[in-house]
C-alpha atoms as a PDB file:
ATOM      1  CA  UNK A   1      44.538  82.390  88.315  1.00  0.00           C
ATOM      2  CA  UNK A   2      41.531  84.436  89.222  1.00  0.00           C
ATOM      3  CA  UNK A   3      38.089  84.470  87.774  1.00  0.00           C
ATOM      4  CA  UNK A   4      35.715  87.503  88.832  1.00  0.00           C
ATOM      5  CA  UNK A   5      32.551  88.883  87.957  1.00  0.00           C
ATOM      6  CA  UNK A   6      30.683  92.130  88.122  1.00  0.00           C
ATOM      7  CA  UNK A   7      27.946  93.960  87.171  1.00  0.00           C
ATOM      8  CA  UNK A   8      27.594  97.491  85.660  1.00  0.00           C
ATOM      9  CA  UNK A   9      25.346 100.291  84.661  1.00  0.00           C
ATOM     10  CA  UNK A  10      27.637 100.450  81.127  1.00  0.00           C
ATOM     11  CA  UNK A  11      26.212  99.100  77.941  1.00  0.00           C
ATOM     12  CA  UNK A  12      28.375  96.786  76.399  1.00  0.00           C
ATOM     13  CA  UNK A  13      29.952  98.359  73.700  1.00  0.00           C
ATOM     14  CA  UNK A  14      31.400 100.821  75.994  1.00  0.00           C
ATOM     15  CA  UNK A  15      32.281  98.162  78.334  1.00  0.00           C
ATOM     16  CA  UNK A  16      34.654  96.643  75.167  1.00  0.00           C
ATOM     17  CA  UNK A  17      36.085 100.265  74.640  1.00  0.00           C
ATOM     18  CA  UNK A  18      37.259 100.253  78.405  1.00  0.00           C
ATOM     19  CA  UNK A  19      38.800  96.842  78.525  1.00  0.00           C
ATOM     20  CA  UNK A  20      40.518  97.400  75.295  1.00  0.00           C
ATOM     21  CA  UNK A  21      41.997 101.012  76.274  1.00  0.00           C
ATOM     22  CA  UNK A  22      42.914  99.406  79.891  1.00  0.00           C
ATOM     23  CA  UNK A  23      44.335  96.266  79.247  1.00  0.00           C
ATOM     24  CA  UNK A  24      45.084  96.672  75.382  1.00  0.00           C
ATOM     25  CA  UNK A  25      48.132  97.984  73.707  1.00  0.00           C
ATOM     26  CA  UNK A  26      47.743 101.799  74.708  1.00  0.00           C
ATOM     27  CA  UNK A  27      47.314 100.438  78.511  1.00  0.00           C
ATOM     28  CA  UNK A  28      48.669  97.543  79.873  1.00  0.00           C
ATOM     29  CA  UNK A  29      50.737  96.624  76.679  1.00  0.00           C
ATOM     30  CA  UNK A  30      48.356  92.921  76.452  1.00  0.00           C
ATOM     31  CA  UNK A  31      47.371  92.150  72.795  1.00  0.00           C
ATOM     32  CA  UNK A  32      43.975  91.463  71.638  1.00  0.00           C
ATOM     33  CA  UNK A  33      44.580  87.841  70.375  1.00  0.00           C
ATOM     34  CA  UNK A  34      41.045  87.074  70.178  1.00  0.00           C
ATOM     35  CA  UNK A  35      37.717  89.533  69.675  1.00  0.00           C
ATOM     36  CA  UNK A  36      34.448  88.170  69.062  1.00  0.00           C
ATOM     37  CA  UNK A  37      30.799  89.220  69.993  1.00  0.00           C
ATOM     38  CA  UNK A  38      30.753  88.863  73.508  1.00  0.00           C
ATOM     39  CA  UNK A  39      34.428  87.418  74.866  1.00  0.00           C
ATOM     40  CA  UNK A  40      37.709  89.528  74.171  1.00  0.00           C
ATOM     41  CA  UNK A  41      41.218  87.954  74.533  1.00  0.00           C
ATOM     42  CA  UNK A  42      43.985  89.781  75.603  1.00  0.00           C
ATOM     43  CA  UNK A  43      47.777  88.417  76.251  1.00  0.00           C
ATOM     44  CA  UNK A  44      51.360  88.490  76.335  1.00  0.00           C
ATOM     45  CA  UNK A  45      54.095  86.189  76.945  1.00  0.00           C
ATOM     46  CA  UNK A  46      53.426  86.794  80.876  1.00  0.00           C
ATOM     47  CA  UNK A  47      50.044  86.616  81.003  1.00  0.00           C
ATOM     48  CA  UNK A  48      46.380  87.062  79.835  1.00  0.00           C
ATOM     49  CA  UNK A  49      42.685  88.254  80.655  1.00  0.00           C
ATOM     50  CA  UNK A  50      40.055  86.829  79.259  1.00  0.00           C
ATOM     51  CA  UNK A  51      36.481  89.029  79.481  1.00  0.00           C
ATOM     52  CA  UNK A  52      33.227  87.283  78.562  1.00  0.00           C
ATOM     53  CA  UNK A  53      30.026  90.349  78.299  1.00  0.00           C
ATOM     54  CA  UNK A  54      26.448  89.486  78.899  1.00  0.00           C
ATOM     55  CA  UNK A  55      23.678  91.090  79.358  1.00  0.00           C
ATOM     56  CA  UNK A  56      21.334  90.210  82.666  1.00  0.00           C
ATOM     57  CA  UNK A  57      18.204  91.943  83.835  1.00  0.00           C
ATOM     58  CA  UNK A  58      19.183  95.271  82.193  1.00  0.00           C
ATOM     59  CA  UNK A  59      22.499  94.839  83.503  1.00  0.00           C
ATOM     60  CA  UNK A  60      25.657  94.646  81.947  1.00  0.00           C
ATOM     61  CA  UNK A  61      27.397  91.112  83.003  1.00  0.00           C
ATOM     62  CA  UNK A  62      31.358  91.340  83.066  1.00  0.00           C
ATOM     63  CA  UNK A  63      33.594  87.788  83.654  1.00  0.00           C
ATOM     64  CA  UNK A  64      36.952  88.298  83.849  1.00  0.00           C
ATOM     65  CA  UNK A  65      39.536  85.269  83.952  1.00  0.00           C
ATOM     66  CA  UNK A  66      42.840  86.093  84.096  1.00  0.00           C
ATOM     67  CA  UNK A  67      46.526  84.515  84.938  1.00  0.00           C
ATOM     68  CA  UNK A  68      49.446  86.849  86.121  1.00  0.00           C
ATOM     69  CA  UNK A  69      47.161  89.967  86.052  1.00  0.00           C
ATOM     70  CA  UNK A  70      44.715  89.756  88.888  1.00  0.00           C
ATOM     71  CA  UNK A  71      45.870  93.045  90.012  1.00  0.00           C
ATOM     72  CA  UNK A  72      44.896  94.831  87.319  1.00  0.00           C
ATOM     73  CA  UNK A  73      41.726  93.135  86.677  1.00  0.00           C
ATOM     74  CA  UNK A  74      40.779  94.257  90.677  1.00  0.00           C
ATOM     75  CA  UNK A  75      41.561  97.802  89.757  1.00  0.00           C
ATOM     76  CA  UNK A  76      39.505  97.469  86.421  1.00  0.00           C
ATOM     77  CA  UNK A  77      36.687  96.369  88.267  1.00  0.00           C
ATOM     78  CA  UNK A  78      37.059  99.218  90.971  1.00  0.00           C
ATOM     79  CA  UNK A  79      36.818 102.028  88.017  1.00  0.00           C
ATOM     80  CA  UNK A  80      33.130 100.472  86.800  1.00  0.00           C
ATOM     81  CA  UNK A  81      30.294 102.551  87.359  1.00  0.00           C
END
């Protein structure tokens, strides 16, 4: 299990558009089992990642737990601006 946190220039609309391309059906093949304001929860039978958005002194806040895809969540992370 793994449990990281960044921050990023994005606002967080676009933020949700990027996790759900990356780790949604048309990326990583996870299924959004849960969306609602400010968490999104994406899984399979393998796995899932859960991301929490906040926003912090005109910053956009990104938590990401996730269980059998810490790779991916590293990599997502990497891409942020």
């Amino acid at each position: 299990m793994l449990n990281m946190e960044s921050k990023t220039k994005l606002k967080p609309a676009e933020l949700r558009e990027r996790l759900e391309a990356f780790f949604g059906e048309r990326g990583e093949g996870l299924q959004m089992e849960r969306s609602t304001g400010n968490c999104i929860v994406f899984c399979n039978n393998i796995g899932h990642v859960t991301a929490t958005i906040s926003e912090k002194d005109a910053q956009t806040v990104l938590n990401l737990v996730t269980q059998e895809y810490e790779y991916q969540v590293k990599e997502f992370l990497k891409k942020l601006p």
